[in-house]
C-alpha atoms as a PDB file:
ATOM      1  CA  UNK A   1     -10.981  26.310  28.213  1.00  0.00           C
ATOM      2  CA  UNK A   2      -8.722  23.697  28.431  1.00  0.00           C
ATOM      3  CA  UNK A   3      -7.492  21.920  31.785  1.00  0.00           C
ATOM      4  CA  UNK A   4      -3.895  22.567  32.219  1.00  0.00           C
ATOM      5  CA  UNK A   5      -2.244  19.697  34.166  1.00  0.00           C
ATOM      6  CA  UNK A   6       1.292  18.463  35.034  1.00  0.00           C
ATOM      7  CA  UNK A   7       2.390  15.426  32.480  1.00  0.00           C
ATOM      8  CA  UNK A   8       1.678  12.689  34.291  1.00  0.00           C
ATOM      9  CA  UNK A   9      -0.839  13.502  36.509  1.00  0.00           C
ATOM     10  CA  UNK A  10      -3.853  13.102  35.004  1.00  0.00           C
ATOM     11  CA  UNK A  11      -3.231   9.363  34.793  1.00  0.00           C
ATOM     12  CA  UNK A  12      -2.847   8.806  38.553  1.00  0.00           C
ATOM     13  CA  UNK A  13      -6.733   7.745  38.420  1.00  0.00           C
ATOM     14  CA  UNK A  14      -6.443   6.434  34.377  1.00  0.00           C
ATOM     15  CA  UNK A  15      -3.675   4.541  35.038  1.00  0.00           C
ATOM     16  CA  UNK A  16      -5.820   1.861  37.864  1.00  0.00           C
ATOM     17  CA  UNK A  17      -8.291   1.668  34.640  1.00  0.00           C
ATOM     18  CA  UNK A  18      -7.975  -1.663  34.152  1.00  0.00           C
ATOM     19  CA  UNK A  19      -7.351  -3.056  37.570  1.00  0.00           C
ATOM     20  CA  UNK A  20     -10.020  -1.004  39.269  1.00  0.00           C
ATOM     21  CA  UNK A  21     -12.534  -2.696  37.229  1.00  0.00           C
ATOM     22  CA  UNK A  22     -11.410  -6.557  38.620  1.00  0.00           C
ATOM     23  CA  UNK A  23     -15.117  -8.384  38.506  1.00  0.00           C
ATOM     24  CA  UNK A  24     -14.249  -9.469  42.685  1.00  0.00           C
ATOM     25  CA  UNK A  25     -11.020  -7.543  43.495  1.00  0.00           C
ATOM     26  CA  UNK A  26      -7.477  -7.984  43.160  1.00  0.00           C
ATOM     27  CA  UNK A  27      -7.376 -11.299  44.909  1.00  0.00           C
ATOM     28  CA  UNK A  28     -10.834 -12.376  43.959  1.00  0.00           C
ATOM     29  CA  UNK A  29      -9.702 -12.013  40.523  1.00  0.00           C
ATOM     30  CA  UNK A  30     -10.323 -15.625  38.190  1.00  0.00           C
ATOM     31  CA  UNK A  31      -6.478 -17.389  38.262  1.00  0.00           C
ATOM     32  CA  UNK A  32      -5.799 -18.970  35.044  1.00  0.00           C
ATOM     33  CA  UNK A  33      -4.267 -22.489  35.864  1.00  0.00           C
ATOM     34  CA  UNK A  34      -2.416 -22.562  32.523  1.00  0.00           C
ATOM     35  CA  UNK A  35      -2.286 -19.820  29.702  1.00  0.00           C
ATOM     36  CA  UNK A  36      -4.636 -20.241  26.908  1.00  0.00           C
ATOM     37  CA  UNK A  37      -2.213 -18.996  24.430  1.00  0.00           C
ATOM     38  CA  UNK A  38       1.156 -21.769  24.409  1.00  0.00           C
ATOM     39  CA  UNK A  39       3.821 -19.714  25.039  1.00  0.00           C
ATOM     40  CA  UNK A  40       6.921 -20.911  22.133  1.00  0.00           C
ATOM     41  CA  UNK A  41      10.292 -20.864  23.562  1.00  0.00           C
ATOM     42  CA  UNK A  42      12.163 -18.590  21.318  1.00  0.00           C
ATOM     43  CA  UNK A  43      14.980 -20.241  19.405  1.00  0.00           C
ATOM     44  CA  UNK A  44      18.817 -18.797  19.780  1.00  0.00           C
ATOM     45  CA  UNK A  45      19.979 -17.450  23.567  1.00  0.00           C
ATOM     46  CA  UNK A  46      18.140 -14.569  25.286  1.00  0.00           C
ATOM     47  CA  UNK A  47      19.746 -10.651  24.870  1.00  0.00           C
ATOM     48  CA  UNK A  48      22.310  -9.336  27.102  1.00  0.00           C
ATOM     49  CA  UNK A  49      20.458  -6.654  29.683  1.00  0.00           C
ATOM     50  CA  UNK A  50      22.004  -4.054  27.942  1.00  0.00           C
ATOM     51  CA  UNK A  51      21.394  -4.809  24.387  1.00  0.00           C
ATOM     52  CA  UNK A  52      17.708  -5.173  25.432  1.00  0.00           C
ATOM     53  CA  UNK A  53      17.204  -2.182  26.935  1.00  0.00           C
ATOM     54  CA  UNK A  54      18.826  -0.434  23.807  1.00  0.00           C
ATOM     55  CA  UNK A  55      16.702  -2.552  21.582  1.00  0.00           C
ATOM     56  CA  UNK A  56      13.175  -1.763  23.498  1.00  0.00           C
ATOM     57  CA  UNK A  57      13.891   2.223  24.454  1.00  0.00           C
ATOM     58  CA  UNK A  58      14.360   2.880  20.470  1.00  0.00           C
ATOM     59  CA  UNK A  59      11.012   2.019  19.789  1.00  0.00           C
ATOM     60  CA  UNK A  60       9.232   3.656  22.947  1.00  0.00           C
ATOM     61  CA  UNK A  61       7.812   7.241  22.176  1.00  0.00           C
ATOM     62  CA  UNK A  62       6.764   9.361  25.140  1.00  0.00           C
ATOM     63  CA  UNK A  63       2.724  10.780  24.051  1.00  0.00           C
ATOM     64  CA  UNK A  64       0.822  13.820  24.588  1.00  0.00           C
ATOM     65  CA  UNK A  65      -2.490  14.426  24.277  1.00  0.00           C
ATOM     66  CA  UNK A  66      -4.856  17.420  24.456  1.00  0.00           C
ATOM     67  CA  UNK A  67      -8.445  16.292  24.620  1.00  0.00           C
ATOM     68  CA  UNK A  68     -11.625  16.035  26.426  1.00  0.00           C
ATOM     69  CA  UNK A  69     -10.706  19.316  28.357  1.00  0.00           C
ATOM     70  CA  UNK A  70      -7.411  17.794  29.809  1.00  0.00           C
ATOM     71  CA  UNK A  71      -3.774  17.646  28.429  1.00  0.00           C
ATOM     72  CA  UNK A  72      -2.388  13.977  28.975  1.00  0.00           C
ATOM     73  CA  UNK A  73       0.697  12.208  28.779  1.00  0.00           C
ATOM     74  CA  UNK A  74       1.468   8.308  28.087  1.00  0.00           C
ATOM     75  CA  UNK A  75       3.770   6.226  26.207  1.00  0.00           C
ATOM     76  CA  UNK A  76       3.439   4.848  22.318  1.00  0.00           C
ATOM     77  CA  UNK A  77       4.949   1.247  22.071  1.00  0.00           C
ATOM     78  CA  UNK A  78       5.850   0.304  18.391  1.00  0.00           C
ATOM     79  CA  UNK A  79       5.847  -2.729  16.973  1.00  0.00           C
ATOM     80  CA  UNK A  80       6.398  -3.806  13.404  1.00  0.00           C
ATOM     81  CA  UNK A  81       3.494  -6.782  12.032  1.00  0.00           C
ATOM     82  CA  UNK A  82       5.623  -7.225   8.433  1.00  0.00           C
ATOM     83  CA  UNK A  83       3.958  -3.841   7.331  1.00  0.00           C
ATOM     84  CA  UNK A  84       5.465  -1.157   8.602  1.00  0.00           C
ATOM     85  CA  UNK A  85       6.119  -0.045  12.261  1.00  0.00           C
ATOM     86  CA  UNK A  86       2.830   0.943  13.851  1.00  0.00           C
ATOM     87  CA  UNK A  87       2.000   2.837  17.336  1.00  0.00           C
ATOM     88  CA  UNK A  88       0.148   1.254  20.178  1.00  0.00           C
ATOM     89  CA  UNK A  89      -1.359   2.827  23.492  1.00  0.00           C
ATOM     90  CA  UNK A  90      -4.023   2.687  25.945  1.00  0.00           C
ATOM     91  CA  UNK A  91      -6.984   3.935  24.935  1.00  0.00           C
ATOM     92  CA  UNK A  92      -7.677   6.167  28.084  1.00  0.00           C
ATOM     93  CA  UNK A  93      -4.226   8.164  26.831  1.00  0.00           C
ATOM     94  CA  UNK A  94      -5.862   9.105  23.577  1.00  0.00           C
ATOM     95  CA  UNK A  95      -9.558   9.435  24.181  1.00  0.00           C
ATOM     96  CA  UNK A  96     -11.187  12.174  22.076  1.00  0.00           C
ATOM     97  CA  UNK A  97      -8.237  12.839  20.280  1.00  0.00           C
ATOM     98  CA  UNK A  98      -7.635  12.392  16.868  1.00  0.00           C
ATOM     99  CA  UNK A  99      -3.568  13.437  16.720  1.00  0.00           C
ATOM    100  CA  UNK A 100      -0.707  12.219  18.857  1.00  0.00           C
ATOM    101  CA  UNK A 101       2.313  14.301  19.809  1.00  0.00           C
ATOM    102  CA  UNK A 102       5.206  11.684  20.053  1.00  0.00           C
ATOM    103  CA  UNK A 103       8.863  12.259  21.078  1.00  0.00           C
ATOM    104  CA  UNK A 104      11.190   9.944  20.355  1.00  0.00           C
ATOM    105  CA  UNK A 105      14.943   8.804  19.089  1.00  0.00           C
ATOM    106  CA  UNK A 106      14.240  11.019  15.732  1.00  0.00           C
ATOM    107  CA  UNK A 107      12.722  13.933  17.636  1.00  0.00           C
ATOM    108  CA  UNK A 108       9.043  14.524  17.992  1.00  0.00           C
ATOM    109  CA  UNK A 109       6.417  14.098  15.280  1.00  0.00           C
ATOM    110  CA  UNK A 110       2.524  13.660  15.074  1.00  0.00           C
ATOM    111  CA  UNK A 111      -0.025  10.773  14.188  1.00  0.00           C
ATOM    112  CA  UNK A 112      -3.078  10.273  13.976  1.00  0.00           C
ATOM    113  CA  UNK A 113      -5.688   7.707  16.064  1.00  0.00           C
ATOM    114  CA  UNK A 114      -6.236   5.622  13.994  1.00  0.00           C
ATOM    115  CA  UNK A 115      -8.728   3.613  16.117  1.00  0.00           C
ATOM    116  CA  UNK A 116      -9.422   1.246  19.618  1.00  0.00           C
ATOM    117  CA  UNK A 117      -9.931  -1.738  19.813  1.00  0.00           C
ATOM    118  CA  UNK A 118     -13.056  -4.009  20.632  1.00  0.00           C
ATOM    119  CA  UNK A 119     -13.011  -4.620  24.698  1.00  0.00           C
ATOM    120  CA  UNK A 120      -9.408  -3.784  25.508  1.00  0.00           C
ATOM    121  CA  UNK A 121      -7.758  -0.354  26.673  1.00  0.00           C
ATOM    122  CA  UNK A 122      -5.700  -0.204  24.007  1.00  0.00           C
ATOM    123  CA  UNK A 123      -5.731   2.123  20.695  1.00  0.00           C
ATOM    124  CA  UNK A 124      -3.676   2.264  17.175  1.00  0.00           C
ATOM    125  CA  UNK A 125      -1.748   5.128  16.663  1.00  0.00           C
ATOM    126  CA  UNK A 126      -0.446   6.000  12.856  1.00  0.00           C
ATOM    127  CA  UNK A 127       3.267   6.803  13.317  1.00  0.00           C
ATOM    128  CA  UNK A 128       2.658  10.077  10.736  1.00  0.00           C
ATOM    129  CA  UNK A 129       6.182  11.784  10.759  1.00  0.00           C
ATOM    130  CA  UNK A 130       7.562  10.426  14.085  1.00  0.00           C
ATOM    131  CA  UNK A 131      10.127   8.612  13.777  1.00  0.00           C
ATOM    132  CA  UNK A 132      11.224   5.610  16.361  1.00  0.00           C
ATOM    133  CA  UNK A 133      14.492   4.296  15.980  1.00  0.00           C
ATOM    134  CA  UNK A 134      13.553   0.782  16.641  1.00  0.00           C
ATOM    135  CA  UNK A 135      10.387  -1.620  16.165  1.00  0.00           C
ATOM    136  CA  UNK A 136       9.667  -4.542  18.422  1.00  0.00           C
ATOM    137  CA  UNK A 137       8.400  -7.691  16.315  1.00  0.00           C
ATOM    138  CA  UNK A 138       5.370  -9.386  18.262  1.00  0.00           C
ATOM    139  CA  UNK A 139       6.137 -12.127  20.725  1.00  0.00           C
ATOM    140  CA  UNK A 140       4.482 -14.921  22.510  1.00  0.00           C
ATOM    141  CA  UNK A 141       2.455 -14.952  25.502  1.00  0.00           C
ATOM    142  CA  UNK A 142       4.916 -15.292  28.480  1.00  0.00           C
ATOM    143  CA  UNK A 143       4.599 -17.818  31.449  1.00  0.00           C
ATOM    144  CA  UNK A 144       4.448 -16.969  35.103  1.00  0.00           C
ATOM    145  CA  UNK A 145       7.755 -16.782  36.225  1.00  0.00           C
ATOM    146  CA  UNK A 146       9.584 -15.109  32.747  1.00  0.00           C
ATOM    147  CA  UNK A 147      11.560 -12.578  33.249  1.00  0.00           C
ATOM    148  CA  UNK A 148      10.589  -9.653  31.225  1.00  0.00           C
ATOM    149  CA  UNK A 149      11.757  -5.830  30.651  1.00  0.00           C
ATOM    150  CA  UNK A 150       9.240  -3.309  31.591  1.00  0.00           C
ATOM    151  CA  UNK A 151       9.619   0.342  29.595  1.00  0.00           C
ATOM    152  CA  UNK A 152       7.438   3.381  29.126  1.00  0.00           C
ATOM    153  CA  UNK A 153       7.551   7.118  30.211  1.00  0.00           C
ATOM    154  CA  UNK A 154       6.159   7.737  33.639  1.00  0.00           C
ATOM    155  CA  UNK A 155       6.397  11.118  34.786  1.00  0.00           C
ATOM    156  CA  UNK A 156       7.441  11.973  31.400  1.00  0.00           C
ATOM    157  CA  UNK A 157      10.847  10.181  32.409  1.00  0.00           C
ATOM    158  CA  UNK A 158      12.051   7.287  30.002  1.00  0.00           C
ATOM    159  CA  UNK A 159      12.344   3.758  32.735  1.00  0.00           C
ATOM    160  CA  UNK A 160      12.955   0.224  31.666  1.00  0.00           C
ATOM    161  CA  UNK A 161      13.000  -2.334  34.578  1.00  0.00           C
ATOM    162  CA  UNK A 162      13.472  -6.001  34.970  1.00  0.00           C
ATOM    163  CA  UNK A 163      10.625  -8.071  36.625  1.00  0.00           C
ATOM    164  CA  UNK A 164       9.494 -11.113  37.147  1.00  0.00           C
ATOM    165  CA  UNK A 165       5.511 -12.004  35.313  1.00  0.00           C
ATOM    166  CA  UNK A 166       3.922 -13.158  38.241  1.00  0.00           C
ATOM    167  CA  UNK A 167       0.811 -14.757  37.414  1.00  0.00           C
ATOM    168  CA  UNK A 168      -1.915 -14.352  35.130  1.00  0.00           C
ATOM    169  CA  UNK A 169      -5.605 -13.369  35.350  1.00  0.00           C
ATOM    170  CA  UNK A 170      -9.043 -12.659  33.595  1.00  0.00           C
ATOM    171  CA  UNK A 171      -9.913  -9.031  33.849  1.00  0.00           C
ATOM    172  CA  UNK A 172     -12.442  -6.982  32.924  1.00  0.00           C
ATOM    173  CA  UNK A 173     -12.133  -3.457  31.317  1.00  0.00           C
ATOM    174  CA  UNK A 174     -13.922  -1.636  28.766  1.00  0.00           C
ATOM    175  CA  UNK A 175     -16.826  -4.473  27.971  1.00  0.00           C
ATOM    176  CA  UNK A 176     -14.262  -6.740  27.284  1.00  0.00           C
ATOM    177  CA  UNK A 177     -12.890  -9.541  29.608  1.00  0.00           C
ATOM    178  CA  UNK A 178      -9.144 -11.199  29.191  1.00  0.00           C
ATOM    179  CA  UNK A 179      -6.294 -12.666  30.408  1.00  0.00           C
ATOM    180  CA  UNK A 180      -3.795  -9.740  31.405  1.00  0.00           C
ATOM    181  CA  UNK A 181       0.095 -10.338  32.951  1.00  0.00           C
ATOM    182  CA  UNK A 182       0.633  -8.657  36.388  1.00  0.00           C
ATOM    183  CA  UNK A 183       4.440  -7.840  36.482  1.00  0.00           C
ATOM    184  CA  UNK A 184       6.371  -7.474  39.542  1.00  0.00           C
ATOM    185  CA  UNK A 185       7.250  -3.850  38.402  1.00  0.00           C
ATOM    186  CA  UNK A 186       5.711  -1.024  40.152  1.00  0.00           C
ATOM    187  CA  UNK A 187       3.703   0.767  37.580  1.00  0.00           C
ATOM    188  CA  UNK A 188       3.707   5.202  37.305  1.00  0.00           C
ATOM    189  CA  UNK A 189       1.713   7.291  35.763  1.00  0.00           C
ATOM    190  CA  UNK A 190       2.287   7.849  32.381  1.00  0.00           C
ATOM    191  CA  UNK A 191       3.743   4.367  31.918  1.00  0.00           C
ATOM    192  CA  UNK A 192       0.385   3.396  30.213  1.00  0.00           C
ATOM    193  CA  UNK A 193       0.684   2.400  26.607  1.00  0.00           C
ATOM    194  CA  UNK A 194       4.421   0.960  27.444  1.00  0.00           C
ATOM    195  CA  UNK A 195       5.557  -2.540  26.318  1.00  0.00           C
ATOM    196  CA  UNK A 196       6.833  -5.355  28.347  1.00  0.00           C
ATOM    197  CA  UNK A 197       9.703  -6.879  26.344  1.00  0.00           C
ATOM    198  CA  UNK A 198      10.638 -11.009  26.446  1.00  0.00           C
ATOM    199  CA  UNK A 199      14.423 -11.290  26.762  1.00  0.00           C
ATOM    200  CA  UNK A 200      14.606 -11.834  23.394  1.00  0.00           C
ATOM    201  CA  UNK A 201      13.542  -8.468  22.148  1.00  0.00           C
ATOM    202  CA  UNK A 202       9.794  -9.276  21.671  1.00  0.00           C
ATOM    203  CA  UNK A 203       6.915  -7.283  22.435  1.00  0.00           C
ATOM    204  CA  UNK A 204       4.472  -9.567  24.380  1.00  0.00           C
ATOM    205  CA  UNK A 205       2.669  -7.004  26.484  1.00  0.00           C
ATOM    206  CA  UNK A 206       1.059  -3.551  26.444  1.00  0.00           C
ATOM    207  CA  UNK A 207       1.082  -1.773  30.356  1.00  0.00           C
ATOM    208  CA  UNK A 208      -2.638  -0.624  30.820  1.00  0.00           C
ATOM    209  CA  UNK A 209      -2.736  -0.174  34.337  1.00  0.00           C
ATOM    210  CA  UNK A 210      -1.739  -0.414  38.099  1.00  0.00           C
ATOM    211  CA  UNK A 211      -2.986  -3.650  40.009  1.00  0.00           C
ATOM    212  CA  UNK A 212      -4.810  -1.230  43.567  1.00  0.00           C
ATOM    213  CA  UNK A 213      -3.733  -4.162  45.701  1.00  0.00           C
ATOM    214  CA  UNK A 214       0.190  -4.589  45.072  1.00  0.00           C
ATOM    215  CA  UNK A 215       0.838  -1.247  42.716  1.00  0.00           C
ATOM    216  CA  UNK A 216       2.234  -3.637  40.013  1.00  0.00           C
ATOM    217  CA  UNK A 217       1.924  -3.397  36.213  1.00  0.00           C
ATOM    218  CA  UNK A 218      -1.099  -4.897  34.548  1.00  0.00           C
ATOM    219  CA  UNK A 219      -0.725  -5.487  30.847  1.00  0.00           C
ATOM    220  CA  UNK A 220      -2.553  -7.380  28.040  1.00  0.00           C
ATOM    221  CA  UNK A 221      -0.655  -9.687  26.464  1.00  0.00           C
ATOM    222  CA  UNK A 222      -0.095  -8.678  22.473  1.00  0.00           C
ATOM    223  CA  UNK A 223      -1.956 -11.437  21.821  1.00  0.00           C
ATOM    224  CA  UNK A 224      -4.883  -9.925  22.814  1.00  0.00           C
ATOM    225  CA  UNK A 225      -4.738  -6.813  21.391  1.00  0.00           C
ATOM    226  CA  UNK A 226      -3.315  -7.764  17.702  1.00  0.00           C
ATOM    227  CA  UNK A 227      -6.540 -10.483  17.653  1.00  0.00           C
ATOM    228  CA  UNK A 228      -8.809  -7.949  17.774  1.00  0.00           C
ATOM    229  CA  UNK A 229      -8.658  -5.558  15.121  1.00  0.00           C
ATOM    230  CA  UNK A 230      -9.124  -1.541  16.251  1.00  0.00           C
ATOM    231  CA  UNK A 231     -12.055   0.040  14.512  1.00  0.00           C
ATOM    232  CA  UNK A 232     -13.754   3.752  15.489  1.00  0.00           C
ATOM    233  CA  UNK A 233     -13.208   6.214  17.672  1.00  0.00           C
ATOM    234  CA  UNK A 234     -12.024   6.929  21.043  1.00  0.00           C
ATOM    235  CA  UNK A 235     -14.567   9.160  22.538  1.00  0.00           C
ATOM    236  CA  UNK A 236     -14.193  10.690  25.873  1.00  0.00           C
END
């Protein structure tokens, strides 16, 4: 029989995924003293607030997922590579699930899982017939010290906020150790699989968790998820 749960709530312990597995801690974490990625400044001046947050919420899809004996709920960023849009997430929102329920601009639709990705929380989602009405192009890593729009759907409840990427750390999650942003944003449940936007519209991070020492966002940088191709399942 499946678990019943309020949206959301399942992810209170998901959602630390990534930050409750810190090798020393929070502030034992490694520091990065420069990114390992250059960060390009973008050409042409940055988006008004406004048109940004128009741009990013049209391709943000609140998820549902009934799996592994629990219903869970999440957020699908999409981005488009010069294929098509496709749907990211974290992979603790879809695991042992092969279908997504998405909501969206065009209504709600279903996908499919399409597969995770080698050492990162994060999972490909086929679009199916959902339909976004945006998709973000990837960006480059930002620096500590951008200024960056944070969007997903915690508590089921569409939120994009303005922060401030604060440093940058190695992390480990999942087998896999990287560099990930922690954003001055105070990250929900059911923000997980949400993007944190450049002011220029880009997609240049993917919210995986909440840091246990601040309650800030923790997100890979694109970077490091679109390096690593996904491949397999997510099992529970």
């Amino acid at each position: 029989m499946v678990a019943a749960v309020a949206a959301g709530a399942v992810l209170g312990s998901a959602l630390f995924a990534l930050g409750a597995r810190v090798d020393a801690g929070p502030l034992g974490a490694q520091r990065l003293s420069s990114p390992s990625l250059a960060a390009t400044r973008l050409a042409g001046p940055p988006l008004a607030d406004s048109v940004l947050r128009d741009q990013v919420e049209g391709a943000q899809l609140e998820a549902e997922v009934t799996a592994c004996g629990m219903r869970r709920q999440g957020t699908v960023t999409v981005l488009d590579r010069g294929d098509g849009p496709e749907g990211l997430t974290n992979a603790h929102v879809v695991e042992g699930a092969d279908t997504v329920s998405m909501t969206g601009p065009g209504g709600t639709g279903r996908g499919a899982v399409t597969g995770a990705v080698p050492g990162r929380d994060a999972a490909v989602v086929d679009l199916g017939d959902a339909h976004p009405g945006e998709a973000l192009q990837p960006g480059p890593r930002p620096e500590p010290g951008d200024r960056v729009l944070v969007a997903g759907f915690p508590a089921g409840q569409y939120r994009a906020e303005m922060g401030t990427v604060r440093r940058i750390e190695e992390r480990s999650s999942r087998g896999g150790t990287t560099p990930v942003l922690l954003v001055d944003v105070r990250a929900i449940p059911g923000a997980s699989g949400g993007v944190v936007a450049d002011r220029w519209g880009h997609a240049v991070g993917l919210v995986a968790a909440r840091d246990p020492g601040t309650g800030w966002a923790v997100a890979y940088p694109i970077s490091e998820i679109l390096g690593n191709p996904a491949r397999g399942s997510v099992n529970c």
